[in-house]
C-alpha atoms as a PDB file:
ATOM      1  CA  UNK A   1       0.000   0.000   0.000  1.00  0.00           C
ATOM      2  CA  UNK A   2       1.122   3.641  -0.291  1.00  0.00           C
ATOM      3  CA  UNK A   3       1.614   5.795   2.667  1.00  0.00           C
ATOM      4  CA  UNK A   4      -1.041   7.654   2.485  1.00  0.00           C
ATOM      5  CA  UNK A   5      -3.286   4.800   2.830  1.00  0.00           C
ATOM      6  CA  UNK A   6      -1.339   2.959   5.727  1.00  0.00           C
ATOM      7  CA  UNK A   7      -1.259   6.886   7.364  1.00  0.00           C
ATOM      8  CA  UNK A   8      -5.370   7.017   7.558  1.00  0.00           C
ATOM      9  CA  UNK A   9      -5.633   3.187   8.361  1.00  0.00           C
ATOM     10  CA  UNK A  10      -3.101   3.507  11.250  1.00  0.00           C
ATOM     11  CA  UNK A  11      -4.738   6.971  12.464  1.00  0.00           C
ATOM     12  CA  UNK A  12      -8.512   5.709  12.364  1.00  0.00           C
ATOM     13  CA  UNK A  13      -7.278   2.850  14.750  1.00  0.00           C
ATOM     14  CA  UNK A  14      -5.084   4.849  16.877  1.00  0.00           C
ATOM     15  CA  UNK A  15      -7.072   8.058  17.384  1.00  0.00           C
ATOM     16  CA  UNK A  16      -9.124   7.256  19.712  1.00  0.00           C
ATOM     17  CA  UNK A  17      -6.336   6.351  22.679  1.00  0.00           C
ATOM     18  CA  UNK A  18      -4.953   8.318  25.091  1.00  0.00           C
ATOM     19  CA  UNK A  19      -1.428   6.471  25.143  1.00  0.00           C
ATOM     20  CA  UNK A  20       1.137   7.656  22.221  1.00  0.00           C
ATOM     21  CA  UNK A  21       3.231   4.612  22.768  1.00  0.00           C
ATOM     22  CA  UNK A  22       0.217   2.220  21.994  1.00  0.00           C
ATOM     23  CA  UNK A  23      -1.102   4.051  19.072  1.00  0.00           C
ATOM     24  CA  UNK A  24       2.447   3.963  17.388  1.00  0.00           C
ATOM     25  CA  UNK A  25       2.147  -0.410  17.937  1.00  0.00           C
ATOM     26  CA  UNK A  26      -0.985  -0.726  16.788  1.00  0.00           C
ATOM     27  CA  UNK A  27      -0.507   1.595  13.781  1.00  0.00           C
ATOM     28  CA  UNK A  28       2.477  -1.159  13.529  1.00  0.00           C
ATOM     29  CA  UNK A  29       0.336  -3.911  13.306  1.00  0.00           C
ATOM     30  CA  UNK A  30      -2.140  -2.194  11.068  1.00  0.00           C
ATOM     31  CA  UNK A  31       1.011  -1.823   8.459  1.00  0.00           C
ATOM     32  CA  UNK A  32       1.700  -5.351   8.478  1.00  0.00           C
ATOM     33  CA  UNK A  33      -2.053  -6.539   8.642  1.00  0.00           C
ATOM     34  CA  UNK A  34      -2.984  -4.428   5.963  1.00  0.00           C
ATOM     35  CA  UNK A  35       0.099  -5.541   3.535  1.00  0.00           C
ATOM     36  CA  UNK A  36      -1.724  -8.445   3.458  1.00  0.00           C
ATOM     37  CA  UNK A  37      -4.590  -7.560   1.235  1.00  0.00           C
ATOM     38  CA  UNK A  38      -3.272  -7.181  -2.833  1.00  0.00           C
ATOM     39  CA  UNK A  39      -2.800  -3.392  -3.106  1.00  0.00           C
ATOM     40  CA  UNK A  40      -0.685  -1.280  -5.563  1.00  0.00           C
ATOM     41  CA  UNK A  41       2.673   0.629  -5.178  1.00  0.00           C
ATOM     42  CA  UNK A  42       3.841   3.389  -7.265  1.00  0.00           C
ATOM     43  CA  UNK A  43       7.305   2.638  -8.520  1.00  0.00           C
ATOM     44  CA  UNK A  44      10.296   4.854  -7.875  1.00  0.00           C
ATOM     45  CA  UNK A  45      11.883   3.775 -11.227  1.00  0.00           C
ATOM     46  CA  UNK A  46      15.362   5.180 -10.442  1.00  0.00           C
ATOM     47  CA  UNK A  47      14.911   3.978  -6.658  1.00  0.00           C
ATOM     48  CA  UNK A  48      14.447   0.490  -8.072  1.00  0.00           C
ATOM     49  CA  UNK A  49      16.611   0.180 -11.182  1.00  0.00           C
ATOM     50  CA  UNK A  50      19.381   1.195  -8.673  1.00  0.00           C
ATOM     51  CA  UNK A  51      18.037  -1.968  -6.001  1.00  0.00           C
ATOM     52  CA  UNK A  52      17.005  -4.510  -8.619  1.00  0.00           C
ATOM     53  CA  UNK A  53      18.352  -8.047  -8.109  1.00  0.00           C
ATOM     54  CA  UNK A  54      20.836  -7.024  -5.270  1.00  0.00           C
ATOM     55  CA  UNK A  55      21.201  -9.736  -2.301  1.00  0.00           C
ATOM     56  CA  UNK A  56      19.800  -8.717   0.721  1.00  0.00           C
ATOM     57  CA  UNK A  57      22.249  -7.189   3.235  1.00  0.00           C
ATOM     58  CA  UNK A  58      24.367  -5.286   0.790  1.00  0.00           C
ATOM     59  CA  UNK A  59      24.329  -1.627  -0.001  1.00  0.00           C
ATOM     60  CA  UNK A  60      22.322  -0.868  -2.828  1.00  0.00           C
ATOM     61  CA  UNK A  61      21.368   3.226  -3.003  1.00  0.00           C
ATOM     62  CA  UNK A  62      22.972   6.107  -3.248  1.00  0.00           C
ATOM     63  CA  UNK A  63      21.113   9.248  -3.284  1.00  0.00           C
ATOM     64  CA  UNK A  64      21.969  11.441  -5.874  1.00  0.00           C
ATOM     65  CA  UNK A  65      20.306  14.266  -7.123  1.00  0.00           C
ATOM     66  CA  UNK A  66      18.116  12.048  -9.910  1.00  0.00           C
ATOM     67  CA  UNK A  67      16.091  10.571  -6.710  1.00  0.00           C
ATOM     68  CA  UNK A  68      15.310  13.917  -5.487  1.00  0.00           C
ATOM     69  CA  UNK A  69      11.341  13.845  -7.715  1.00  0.00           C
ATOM     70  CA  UNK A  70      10.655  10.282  -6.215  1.00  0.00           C
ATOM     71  CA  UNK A  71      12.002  11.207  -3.063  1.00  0.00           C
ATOM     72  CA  UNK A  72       9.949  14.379  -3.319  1.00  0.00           C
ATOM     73  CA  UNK A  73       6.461  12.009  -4.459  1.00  0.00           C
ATOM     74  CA  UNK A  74       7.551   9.448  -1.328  1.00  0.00           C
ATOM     75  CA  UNK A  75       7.476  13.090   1.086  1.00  0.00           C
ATOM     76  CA  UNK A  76       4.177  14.235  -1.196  1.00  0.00           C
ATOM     77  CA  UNK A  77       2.927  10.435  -0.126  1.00  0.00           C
ATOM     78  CA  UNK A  78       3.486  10.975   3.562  1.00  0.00           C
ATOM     79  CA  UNK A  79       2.154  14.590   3.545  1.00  0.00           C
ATOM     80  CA  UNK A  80      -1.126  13.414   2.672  1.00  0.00           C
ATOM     81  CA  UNK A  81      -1.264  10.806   4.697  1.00  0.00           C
ATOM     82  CA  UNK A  82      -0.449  12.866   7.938  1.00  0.00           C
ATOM     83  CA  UNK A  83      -3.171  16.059   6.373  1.00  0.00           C
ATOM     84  CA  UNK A  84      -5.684  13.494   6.103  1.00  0.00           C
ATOM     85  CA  UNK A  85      -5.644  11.925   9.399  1.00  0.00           C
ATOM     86  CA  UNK A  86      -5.434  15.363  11.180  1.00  0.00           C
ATOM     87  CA  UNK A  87      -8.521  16.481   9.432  1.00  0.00           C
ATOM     88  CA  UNK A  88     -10.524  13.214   9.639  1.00  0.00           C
ATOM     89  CA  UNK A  89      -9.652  12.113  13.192  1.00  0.00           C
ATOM     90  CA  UNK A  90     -10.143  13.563  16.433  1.00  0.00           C
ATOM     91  CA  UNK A  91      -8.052  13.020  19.758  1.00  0.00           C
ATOM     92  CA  UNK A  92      -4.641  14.256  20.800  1.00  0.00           C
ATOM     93  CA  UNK A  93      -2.535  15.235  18.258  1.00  0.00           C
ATOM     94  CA  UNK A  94       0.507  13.300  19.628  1.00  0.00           C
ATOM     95  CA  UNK A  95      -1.544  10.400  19.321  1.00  0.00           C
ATOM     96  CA  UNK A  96      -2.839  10.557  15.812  1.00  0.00           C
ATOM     97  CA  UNK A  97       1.172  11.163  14.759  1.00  0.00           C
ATOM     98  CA  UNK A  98       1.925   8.311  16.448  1.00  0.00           C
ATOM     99  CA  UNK A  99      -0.335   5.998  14.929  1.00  0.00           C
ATOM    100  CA  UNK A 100       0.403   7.443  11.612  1.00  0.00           C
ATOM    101  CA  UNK A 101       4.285   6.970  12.040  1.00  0.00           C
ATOM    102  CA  UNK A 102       4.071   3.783  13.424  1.00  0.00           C
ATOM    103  CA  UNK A 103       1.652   2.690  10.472  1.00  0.00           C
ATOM    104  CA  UNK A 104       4.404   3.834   7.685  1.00  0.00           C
ATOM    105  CA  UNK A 105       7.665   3.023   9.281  1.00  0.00           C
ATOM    106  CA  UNK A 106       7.744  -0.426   7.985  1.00  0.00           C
ATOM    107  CA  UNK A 107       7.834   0.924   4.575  1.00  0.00           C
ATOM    108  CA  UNK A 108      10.402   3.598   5.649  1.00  0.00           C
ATOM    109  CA  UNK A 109      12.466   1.385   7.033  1.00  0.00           C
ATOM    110  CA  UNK A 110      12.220  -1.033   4.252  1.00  0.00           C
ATOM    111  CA  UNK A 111      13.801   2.071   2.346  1.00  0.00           C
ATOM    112  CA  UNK A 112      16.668   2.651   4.368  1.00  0.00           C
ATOM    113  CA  UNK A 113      17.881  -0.690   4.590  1.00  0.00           C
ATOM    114  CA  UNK A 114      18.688  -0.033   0.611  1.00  0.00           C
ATOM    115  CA  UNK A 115      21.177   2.702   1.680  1.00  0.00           C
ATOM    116  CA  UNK A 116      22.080   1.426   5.686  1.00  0.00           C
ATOM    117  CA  UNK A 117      21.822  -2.441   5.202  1.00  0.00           C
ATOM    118  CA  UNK A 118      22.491  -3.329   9.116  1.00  0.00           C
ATOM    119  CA  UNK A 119      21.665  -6.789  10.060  1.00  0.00           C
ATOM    120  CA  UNK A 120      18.166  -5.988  12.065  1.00  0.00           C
ATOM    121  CA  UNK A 121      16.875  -4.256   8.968  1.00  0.00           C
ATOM    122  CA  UNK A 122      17.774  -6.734   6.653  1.00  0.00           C
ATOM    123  CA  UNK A 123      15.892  -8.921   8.620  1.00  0.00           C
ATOM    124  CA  UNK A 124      13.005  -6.491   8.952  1.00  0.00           C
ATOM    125  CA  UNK A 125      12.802  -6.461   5.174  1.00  0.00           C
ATOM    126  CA  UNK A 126      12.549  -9.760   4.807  1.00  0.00           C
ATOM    127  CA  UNK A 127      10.095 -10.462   7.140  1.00  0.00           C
ATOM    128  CA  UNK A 128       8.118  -7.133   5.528  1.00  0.00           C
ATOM    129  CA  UNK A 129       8.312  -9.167   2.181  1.00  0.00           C
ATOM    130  CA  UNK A 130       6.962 -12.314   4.018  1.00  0.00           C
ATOM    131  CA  UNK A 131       4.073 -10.905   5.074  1.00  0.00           C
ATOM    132  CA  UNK A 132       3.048  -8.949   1.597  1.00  0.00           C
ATOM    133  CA  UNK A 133       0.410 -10.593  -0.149  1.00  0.00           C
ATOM    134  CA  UNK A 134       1.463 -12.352  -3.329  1.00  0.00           C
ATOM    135  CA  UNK A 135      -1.176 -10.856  -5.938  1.00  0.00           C
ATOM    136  CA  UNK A 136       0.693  -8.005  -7.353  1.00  0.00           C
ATOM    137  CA  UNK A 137      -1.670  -5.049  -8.466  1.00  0.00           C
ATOM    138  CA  UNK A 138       1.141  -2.848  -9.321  1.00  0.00           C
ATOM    139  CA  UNK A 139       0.399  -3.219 -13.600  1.00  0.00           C
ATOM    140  CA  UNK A 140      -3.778  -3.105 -12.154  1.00  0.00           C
ATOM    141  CA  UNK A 141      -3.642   0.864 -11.892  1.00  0.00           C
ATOM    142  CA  UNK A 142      -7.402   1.414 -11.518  1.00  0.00           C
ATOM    143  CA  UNK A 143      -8.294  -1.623  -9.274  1.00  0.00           C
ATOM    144  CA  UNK A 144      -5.326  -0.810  -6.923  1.00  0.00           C
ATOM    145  CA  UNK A 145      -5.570   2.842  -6.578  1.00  0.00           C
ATOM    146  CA  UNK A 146      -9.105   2.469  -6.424  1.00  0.00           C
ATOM    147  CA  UNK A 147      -9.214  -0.205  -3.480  1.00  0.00           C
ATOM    148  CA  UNK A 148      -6.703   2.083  -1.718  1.00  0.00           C
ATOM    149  CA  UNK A 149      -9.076   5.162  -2.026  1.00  0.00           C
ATOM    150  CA  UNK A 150     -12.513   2.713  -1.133  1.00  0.00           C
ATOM    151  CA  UNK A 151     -10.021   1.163   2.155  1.00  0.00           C
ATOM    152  CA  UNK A 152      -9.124   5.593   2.703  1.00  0.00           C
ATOM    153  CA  UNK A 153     -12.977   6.197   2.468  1.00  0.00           C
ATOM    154  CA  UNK A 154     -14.170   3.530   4.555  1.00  0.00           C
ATOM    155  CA  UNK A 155     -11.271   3.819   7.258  1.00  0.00           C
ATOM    156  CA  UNK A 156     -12.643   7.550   7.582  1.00  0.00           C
ATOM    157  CA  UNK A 157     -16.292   6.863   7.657  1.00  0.00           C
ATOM    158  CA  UNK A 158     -16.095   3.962   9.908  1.00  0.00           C
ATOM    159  CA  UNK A 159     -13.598   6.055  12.474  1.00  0.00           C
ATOM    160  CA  UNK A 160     -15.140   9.591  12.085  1.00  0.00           C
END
């Protein structure tokens, strides 16, 4: 899923408890929970070329300046994600940021072990790939985006 859509999933789950600490687990959880259901990624092309059919545990990314406009749509991604939970969801504000971090970490981190490739993350990415589903909607543009806006919409009306 994109992080937008793992933002208002972790923040309609989290929003309504008064402890920071347990917001940012469950928002967790939701990540990994939710990566089981087929969704769609956009694809950082350069990201990607630059990762593709590297082992696990070796450095594979460099930023450069040719990342900076998927870098900049990953930041756009997370932006929206963190606007749309503060406007749809009520409760302390500490809270509702820690649900949403804790919902898109996994994915962060997932990134960073590309560029940092310690031992725990490695391990973290692998177990992140374990639990994705195995139907790929990435080429299925409207049915992915469009369950990940129906899963936004429903998240919103359901935790309003």
């Amino acid at each position: 899923m994109i992080l937008v859509t793992h933002a208002v999933v972790g923040a309609a789950f989290g929003h309504r408890l008064s402890s920071a600490a347990i917001a940012f687990v469950i928002g967790i959880i939701s990540h990994y929970v939710f990566d089981m259901i087929p969704h769609w990624h956009y694809k950082p092309t350069k990201i990607r070329e630059a990762t593709k059919d590297k082992p696990f545990g070796v450095k594979t990314l460099t930023l450069g300046r040719e990342h900076i406009p998927e870098l900049a749509a990953i930041g756009l991604d997370l932006t929206a994600g963190l606007i749309l939970s503060f406007i749809f969801f009520d409760g302390a504000p500490l809270v509702i940021l820690a649900s949403v971090i804790g919902a898109v970490l996994p994915d962060l981190v997932v990134g960073f072990t590309k560029i940092y490739p310690l031992k725990p993350l490695v391990w973290h990415d692998r177990f992140h790939r374990w639990m994705h589903s195995d139907i790929d909607l990435d080429e299925k543009h409207i049915i992915g985006i469009g369950s990940q806006t129906a899963i936004i919409i429903l998240f919103i009306l359901l935790a309003a």
